[in-house]
C-alpha atoms as a PDB file:
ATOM      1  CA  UNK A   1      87.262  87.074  74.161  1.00  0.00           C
ATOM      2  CA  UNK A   2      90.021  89.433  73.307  1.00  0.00           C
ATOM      3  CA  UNK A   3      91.200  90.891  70.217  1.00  0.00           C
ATOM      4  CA  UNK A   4      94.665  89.526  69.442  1.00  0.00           C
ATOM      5  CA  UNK A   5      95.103  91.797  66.640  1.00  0.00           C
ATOM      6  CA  UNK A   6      93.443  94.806  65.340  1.00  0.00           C
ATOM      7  CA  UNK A   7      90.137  94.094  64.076  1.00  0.00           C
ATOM      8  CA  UNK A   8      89.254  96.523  61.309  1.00  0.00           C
ATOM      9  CA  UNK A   9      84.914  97.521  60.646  1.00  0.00           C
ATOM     10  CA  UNK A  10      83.558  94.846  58.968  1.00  0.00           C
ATOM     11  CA  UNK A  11      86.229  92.236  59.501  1.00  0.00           C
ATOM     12  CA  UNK A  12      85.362  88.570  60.052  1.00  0.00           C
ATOM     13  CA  UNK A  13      86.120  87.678  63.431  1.00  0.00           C
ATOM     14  CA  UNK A  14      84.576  83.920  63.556  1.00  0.00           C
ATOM     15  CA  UNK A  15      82.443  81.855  61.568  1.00  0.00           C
ATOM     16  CA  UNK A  16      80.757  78.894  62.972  1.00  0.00           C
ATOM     17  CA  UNK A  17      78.569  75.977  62.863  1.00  0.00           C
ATOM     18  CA  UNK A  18      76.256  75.337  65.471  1.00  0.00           C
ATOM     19  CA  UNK A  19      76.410  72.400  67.451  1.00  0.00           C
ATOM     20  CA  UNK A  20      72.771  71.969  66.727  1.00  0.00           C
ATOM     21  CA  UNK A  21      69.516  73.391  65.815  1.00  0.00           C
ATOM     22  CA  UNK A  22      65.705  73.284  67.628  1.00  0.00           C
ATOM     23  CA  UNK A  23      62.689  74.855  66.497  1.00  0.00           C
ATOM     24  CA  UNK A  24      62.195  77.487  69.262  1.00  0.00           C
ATOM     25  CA  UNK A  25      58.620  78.990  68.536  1.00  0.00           C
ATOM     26  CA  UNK A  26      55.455  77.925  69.791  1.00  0.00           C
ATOM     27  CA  UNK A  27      57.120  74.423  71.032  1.00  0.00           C
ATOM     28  CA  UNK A  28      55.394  73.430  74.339  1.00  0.00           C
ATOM     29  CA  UNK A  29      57.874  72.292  77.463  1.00  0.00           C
ATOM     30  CA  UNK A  30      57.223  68.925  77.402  1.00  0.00           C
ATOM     31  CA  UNK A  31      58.181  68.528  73.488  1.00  0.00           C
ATOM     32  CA  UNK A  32      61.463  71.170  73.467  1.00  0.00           C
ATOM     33  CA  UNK A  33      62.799  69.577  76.602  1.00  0.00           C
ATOM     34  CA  UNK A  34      62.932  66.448  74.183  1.00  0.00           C
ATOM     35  CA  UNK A  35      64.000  68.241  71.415  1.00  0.00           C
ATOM     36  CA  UNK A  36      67.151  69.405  73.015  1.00  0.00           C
ATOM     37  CA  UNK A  37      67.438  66.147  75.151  1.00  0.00           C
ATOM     38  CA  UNK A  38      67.804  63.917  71.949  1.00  0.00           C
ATOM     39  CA  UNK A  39      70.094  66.890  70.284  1.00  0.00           C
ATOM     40  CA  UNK A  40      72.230  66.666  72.963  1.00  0.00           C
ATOM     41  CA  UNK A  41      72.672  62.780  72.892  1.00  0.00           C
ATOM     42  CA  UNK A  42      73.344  62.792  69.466  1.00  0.00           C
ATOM     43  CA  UNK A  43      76.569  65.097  70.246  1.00  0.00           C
ATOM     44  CA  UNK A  44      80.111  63.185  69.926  1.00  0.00           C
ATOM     45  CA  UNK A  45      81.568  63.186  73.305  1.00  0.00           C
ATOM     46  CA  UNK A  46      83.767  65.806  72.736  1.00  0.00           C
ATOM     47  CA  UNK A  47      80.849  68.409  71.452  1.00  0.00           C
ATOM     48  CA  UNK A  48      78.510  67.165  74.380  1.00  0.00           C
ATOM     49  CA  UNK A  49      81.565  68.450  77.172  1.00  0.00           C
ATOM     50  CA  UNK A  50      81.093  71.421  75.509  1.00  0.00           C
ATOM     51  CA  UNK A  51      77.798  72.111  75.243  1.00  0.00           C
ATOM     52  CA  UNK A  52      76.814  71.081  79.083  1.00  0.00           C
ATOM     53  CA  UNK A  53      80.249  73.454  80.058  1.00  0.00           C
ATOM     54  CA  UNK A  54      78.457  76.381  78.724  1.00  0.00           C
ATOM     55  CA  UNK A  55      76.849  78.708  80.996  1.00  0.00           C
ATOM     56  CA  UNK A  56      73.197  78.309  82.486  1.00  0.00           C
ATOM     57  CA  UNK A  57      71.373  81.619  84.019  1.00  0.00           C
ATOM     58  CA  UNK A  58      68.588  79.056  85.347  1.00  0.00           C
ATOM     59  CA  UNK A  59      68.543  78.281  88.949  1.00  0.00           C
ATOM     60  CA  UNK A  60      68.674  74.687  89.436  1.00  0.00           C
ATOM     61  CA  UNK A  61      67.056  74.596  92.620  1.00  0.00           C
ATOM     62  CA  UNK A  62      64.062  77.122  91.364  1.00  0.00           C
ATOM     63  CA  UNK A  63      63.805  76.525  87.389  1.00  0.00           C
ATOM     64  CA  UNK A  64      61.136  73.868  86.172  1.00  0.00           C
ATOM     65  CA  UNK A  65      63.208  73.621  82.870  1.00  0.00           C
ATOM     66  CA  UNK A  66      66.577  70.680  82.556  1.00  0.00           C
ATOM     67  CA  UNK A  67      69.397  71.764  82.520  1.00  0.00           C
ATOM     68  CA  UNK A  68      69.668  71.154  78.877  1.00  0.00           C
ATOM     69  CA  UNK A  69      66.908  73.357  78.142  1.00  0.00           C
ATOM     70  CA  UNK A  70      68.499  75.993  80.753  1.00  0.00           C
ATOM     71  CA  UNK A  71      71.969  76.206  78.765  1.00  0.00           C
ATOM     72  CA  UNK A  72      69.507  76.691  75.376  1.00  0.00           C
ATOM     73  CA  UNK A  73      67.649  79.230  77.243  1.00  0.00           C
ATOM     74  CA  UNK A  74      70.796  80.763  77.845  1.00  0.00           C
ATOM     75  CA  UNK A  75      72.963  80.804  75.336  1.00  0.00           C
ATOM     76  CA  UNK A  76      71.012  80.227  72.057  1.00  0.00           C
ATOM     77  CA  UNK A  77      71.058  82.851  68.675  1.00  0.00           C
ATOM     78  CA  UNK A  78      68.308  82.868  66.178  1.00  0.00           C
ATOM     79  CA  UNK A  79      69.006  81.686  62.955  1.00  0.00           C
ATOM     80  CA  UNK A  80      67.758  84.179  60.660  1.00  0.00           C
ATOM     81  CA  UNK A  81      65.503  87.514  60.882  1.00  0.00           C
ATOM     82  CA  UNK A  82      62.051  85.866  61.968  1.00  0.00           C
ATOM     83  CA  UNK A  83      63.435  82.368  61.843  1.00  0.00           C
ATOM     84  CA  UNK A  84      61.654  79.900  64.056  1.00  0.00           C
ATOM     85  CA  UNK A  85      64.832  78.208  64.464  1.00  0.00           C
ATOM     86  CA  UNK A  86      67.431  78.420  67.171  1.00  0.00           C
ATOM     87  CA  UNK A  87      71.162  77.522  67.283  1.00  0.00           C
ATOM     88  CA  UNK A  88      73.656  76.574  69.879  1.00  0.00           C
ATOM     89  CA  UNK A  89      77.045  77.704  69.285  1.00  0.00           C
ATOM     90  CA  UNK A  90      79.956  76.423  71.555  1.00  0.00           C
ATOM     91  CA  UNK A  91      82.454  79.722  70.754  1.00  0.00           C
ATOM     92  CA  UNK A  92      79.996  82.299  70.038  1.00  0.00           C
ATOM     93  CA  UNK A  93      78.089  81.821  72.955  1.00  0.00           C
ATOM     94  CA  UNK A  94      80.789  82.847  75.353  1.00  0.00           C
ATOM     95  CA  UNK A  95      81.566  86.313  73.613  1.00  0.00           C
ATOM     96  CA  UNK A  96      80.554  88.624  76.620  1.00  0.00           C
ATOM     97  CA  UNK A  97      77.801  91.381  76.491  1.00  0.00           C
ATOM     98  CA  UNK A  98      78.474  95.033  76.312  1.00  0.00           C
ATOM     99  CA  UNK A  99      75.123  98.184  75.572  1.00  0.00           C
ATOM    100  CA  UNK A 100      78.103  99.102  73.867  1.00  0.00           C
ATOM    101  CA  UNK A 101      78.697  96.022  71.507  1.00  0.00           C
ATOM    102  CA  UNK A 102      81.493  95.951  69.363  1.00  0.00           C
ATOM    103  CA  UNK A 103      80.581  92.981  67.179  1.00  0.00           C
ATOM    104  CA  UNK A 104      77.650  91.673  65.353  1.00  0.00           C
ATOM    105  CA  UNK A 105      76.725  87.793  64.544  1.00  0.00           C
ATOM    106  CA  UNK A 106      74.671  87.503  61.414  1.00  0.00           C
ATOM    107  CA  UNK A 107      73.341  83.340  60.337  1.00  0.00           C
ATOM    108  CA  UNK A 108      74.536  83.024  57.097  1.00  0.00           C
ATOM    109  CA  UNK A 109      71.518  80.176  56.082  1.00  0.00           C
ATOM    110  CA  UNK A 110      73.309  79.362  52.800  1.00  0.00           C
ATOM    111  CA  UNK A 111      76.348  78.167  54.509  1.00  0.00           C
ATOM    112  CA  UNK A 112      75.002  77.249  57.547  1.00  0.00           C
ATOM    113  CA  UNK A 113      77.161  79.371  59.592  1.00  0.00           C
ATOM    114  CA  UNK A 114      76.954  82.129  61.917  1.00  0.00           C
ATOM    115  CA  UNK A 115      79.380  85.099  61.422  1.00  0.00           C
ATOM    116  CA  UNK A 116      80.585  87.242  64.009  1.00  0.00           C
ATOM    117  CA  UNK A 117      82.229  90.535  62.535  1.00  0.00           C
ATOM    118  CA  UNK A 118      83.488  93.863  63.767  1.00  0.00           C
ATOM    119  CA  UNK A 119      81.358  96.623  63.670  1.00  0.00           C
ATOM    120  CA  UNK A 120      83.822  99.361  64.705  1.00  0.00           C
ATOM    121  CA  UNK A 121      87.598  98.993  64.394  1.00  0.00           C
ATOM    122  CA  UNK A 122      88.496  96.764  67.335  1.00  0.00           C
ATOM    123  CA  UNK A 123      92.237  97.504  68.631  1.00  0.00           C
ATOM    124  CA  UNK A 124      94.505  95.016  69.926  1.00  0.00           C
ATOM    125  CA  UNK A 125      94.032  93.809  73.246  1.00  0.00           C
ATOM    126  CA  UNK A 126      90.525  95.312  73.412  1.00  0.00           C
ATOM    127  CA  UNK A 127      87.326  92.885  74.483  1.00  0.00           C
ATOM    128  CA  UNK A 128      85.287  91.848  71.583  1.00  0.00           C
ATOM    129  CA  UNK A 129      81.734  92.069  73.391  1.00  0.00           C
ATOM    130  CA  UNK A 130      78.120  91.293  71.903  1.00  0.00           C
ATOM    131  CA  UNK A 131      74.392  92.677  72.651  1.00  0.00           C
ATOM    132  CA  UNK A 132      72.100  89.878  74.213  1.00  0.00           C
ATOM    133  CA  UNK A 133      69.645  92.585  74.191  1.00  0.00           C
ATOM    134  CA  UNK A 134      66.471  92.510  71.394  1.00  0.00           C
ATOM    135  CA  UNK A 135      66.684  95.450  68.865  1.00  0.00           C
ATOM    136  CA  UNK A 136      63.555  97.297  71.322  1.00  0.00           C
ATOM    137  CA  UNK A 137      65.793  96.747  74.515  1.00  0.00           C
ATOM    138  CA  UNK A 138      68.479  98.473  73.200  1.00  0.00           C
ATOM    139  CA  UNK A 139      66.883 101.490  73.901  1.00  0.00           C
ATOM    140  CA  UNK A 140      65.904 100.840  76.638  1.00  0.00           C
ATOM    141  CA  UNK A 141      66.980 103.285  79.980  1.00  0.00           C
ATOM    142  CA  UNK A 142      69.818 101.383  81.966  1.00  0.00           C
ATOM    143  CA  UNK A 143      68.278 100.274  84.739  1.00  0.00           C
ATOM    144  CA  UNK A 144      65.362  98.682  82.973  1.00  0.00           C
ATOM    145  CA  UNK A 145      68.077  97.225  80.811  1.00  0.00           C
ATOM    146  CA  UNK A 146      70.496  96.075  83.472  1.00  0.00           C
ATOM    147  CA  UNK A 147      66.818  94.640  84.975  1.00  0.00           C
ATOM    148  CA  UNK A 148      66.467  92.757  81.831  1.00  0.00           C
ATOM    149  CA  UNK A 149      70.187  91.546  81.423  1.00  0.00           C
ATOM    150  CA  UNK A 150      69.763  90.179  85.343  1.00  0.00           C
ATOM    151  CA  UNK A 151      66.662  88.538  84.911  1.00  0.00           C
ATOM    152  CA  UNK A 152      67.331  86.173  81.842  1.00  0.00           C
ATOM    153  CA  UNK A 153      71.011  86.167  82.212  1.00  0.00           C
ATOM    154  CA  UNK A 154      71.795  86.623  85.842  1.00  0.00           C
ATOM    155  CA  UNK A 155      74.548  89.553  86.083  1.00  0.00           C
ATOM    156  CA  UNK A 156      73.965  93.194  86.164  1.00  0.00           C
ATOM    157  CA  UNK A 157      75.979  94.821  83.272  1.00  0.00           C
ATOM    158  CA  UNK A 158      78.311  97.464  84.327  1.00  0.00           C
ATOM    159  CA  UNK A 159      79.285  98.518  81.212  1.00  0.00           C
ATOM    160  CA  UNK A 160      79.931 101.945  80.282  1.00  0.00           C
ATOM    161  CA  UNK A 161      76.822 102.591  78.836  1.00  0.00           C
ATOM    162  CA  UNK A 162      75.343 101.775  82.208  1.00  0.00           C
ATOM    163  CA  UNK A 163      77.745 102.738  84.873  1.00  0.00           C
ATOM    164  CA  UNK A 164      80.140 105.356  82.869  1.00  0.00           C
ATOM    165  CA  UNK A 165      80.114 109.017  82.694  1.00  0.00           C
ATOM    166  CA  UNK A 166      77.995 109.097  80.231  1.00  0.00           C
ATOM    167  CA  UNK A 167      74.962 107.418  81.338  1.00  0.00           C
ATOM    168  CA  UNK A 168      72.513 110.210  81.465  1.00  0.00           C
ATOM    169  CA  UNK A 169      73.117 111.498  77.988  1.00  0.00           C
ATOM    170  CA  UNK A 170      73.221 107.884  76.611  1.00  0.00           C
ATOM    171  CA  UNK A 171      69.941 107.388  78.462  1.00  0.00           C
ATOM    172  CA  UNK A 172      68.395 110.410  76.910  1.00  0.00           C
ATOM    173  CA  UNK A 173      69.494 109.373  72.999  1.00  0.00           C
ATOM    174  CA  UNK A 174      68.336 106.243  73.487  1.00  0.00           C
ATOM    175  CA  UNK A 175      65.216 107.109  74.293  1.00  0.00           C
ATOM    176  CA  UNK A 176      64.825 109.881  71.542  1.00  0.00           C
ATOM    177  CA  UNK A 177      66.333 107.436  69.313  1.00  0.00           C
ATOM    178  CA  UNK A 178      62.559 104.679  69.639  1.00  0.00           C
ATOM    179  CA  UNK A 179      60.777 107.915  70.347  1.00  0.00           C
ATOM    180  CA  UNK A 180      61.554 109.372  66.570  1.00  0.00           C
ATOM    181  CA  UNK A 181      61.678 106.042  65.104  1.00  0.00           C
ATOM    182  CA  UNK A 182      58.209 105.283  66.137  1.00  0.00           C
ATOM    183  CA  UNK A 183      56.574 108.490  65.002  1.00  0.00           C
ATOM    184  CA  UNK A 184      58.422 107.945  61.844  1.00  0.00           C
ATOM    185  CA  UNK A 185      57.286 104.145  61.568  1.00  0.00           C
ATOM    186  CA  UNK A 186      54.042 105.885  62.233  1.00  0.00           C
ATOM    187  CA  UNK A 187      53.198 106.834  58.819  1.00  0.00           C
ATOM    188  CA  UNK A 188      51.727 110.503  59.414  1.00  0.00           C
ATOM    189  CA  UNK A 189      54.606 112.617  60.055  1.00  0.00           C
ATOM    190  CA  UNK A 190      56.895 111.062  57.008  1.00  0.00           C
ATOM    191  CA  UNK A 191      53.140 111.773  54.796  1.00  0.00           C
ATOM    192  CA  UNK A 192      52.488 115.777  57.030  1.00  0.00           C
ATOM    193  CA  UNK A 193      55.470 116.353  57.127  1.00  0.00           C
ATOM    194  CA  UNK A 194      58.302 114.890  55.227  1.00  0.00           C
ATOM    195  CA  UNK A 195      60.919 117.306  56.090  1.00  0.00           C
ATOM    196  CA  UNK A 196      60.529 116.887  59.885  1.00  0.00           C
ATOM    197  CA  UNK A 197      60.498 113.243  59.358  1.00  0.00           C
ATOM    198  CA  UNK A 198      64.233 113.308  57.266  1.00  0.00           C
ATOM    199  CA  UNK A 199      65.466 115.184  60.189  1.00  0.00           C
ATOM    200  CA  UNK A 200      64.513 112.942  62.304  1.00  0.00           C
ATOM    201  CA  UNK A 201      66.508 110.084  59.998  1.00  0.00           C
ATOM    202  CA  UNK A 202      69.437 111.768  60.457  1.00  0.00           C
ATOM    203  CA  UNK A 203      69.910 112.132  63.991  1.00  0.00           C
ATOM    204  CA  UNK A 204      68.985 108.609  64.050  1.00  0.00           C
ATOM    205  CA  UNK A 205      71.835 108.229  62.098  1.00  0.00           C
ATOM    206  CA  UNK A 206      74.042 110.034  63.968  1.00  0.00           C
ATOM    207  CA  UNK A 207      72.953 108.602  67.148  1.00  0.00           C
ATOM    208  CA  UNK A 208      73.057 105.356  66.637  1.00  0.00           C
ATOM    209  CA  UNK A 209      76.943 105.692  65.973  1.00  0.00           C
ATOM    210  CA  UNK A 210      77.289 107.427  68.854  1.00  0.00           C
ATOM    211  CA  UNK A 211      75.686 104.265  70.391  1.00  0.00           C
ATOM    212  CA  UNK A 212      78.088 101.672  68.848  1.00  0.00           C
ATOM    213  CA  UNK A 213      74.937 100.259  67.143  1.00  0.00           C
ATOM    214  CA  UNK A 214      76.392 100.234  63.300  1.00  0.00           C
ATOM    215  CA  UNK A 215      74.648  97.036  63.105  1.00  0.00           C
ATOM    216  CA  UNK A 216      71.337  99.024  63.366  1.00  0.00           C
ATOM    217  CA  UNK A 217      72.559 101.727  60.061  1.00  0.00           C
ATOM    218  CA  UNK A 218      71.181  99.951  57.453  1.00  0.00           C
ATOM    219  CA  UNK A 219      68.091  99.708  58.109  1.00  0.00           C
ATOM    220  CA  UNK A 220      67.833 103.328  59.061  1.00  0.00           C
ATOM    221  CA  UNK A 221      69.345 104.162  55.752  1.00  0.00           C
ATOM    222  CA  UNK A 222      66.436 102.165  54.318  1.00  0.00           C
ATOM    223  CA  UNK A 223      63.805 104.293  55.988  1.00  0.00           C
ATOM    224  CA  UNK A 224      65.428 107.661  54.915  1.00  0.00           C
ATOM    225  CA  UNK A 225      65.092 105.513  51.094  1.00  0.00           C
ATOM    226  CA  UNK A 226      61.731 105.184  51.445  1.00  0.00           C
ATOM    227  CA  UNK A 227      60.699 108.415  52.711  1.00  0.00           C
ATOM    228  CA  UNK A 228      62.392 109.813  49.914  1.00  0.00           C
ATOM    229  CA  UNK A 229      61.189 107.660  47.460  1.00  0.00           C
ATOM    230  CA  UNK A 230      57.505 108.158  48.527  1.00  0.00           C
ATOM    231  CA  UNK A 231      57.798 111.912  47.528  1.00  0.00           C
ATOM    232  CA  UNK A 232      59.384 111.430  44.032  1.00  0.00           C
ATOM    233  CA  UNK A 233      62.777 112.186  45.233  1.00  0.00           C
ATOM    234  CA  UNK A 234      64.626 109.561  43.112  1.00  0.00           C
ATOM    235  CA  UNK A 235      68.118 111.418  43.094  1.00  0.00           C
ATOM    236  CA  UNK A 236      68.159 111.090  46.973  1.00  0.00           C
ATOM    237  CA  UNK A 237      66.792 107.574  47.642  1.00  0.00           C
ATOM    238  CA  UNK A 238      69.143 106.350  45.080  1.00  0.00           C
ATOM    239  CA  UNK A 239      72.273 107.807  46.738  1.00  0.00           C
ATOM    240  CA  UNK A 240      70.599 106.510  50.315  1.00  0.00           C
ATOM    241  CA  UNK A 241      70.190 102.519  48.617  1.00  0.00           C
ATOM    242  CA  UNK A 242      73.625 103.019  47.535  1.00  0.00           C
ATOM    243  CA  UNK A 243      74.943 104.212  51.604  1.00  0.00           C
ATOM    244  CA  UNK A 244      72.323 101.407  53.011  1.00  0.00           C
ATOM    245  CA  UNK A 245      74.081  98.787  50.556  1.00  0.00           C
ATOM    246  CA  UNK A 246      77.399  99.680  51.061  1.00  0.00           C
ATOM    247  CA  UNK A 247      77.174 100.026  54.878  1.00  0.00           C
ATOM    248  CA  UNK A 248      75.547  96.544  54.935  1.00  0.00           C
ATOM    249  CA  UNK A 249      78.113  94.939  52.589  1.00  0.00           C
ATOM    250  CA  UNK A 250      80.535  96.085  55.027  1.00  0.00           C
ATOM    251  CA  UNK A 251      79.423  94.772  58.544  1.00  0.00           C
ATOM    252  CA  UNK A 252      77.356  91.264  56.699  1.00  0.00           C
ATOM    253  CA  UNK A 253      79.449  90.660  53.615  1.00  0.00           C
ATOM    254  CA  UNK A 254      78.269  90.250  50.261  1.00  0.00           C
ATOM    255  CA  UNK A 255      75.898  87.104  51.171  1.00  0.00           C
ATOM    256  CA  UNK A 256      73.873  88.899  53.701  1.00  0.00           C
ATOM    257  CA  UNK A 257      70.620  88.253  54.290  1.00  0.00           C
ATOM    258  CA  UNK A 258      68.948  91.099  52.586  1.00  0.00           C
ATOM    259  CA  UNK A 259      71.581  91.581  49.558  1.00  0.00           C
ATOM    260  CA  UNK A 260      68.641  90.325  47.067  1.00  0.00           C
ATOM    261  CA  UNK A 261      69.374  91.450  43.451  1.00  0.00           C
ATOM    262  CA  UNK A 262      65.954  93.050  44.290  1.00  0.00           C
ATOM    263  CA  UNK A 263      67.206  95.416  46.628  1.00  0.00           C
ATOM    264  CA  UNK A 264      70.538  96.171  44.921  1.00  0.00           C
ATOM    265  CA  UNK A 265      68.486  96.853  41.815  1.00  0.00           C
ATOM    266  CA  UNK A 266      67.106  99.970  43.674  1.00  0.00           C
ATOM    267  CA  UNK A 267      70.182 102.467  43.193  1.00  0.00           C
ATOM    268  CA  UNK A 268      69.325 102.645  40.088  1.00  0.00           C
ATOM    269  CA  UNK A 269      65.680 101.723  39.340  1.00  0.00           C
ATOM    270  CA  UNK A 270      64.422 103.391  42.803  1.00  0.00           C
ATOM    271  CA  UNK A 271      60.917 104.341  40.890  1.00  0.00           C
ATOM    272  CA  UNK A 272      60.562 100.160  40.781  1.00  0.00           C
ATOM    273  CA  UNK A 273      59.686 100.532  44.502  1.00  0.00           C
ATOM    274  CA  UNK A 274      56.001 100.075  45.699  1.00  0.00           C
ATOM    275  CA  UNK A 275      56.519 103.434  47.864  1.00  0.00           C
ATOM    276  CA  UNK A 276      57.178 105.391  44.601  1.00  0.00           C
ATOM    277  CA  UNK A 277      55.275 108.907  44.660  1.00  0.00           C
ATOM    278  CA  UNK A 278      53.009 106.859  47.422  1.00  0.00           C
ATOM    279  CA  UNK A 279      52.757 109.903  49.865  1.00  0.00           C
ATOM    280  CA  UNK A 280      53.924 112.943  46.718  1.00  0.00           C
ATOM    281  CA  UNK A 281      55.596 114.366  43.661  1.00  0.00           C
ATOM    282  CA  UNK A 282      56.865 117.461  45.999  1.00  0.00           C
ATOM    283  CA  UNK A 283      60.288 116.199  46.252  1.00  0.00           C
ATOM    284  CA  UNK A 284      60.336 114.992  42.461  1.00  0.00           C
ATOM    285  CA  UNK A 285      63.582 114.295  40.641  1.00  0.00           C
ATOM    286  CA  UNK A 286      65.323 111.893  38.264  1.00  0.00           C
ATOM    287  CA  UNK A 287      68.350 109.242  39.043  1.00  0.00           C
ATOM    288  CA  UNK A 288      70.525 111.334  37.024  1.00  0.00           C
ATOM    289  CA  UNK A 289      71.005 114.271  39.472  1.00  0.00           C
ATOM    290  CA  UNK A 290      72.395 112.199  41.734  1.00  0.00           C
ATOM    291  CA  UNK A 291      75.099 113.047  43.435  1.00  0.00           C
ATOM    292  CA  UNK A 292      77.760 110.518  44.427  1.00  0.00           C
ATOM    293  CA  UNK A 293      79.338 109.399  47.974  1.00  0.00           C
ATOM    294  CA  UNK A 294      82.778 111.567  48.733  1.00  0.00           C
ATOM    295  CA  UNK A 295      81.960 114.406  46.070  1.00  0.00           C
ATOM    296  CA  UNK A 296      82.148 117.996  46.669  1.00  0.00           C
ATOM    297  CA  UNK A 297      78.736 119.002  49.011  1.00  0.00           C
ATOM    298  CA  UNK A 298      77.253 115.644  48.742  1.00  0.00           C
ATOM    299  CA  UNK A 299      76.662 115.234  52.503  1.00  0.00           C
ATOM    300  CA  UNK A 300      74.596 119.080  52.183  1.00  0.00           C
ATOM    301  CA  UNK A 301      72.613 118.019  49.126  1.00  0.00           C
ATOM    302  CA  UNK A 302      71.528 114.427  50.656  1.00  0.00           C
ATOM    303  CA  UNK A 303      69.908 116.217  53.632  1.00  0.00           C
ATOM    304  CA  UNK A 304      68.689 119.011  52.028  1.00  0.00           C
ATOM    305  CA  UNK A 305      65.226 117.992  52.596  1.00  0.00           C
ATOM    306  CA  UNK A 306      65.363 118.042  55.622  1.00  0.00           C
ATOM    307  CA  UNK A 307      65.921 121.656  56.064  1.00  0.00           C
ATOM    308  CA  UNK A 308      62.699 122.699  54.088  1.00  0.00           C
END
């Protein structure tokens, strides 16, 4: 797929309806190969051409699975975050794969559509590429993740986050990257030591745009909330809500999935968070000193904890 225009951040690039939808959790063989057998019968002629023209990574001289089941296996996008619910799509599925994605595809379950949207600006002419990689692979090494990418998909990426220049240092972030995010998932270093733990939030920040993974910001924002939150700090975790909202509004739209008036409430009720003063008061502080987005300093006083 290639961009025939410029494709600002954030900008819509397709939205879709799948062709259909299986359960895809704990189904045994025997009961999805019928699933997706009757799915596919039910197709108009038209829609069944082009499901069975889309691309199957399963052997068919060495895969017990149908064919049907194969293309599924394939080319299939969860519906949802923890939805037990697949989705065939017959455009989205053939947007390539990149380490290096440009684009994002979000379900939107209240329209029944899938979105795919730019999560860089996307010049003219350029590929529009996808991750087929789970949010652990992606930082993954390369040659685990080209092992990965050839197993259930049957090419070896050659990307330039696998085969460029840059390899070795986009190795190394990567794996710093899960390394800090785990300690800080951890618990003890964001309760020991708080400051340490902000630091780490913001190379994770940084990183991950150095990685092309925008799609990942929000919910790195989110952490950064919480640990702020969970000292007192209710200036800060305000003014992170407000990034992590904005940032999410801007690569998922205004009916993503986690834009719940619950959420949005927190920029300026923050103390209405479970977390609140859960770990401290050391970092205490009101909504009112907040600081907004774009003023004088601001990017200095959000971090500041993480210099103490």
């Amino acid at each position: 797929m290639i961009a025939a225009a410029a494709l600002p951040r954030g900008s819509v690039i397709l939205t879709e309806a799948p062709l259909f939808k299986y359960p895809s959790t704990n189904v045994p063989p025997s009961v999805l190969d019928r699933l997706v057998t009757d799915a596919v019968s039910n197709l108009s002629n038209e829609k069944k051409a082009a499901f069975l023209a889309l691309h199957c990574a399963q052997s068919k001289q060495t895969s017990a699975v149908s064919p049907a089941v194969g293309i599924c296996s394939t080319n299939a996008f969860g519906l949802g975050y923890k939805s037990r619910e697949s989705g065939i799509f017959e455009v989205a599925s053939r947007f390539n794969h990149s380490c290096l994605p440009n684009a994002s595809h979000f379900w939107k379950a209240g329209r029944g559509v899938m979105e795919v949207t730019a999560q860089r600006d996307i010049p003219e002419g350029a590929e529009i590429t996808m991750s087929y990689l789970s949010s652990s692979e992606f930082f993954l090494p390369h040659k685990p993740r080209q092992a990965v990418l050839e197993y259930r998909y049957g090419f070896r990426c050659d990307c330039a986050a696998c085969a460029g220049p840059e390899v070795r240092a986009r190795d190394e972030r990567r794996v710093q990257i899960q390394r800090m995010d785990d300690e800080i998932g951890g618990g003890v270093l964001m309760i020991m030591n708080p400051a340490r733990a902000m630091k780490f939030c913001r190379q994770i920040i940084k990183w991950l745009q150095l990685e092309c993974l925008d799609e990942m910001l929000p919910r790195a924002y989110y952490d950064v909330f919480q640990l702020a939150i969970a000292h007192g700090d209710q200036a800060r975790a305000s003014a992170f809500m407000k990034i992590e909202r904005r940032v999410r509004r801007e690569l998922e739209g205004d009916d993503a999935e986690d834009m719940t008036p619950e959420k949005n409430a927190l920029i300026e009720q923050p103390q209405s968070h479970r977390a609140f003063q859960a770990f401290s008061k050391r970092w205490q502080s009101t909504v009112s000193m907040r600081r907004e987005e774009g003023s004088a300093g601001f990017d200095q006083w959000l971090w500041m904890r993480a210099e103490a």
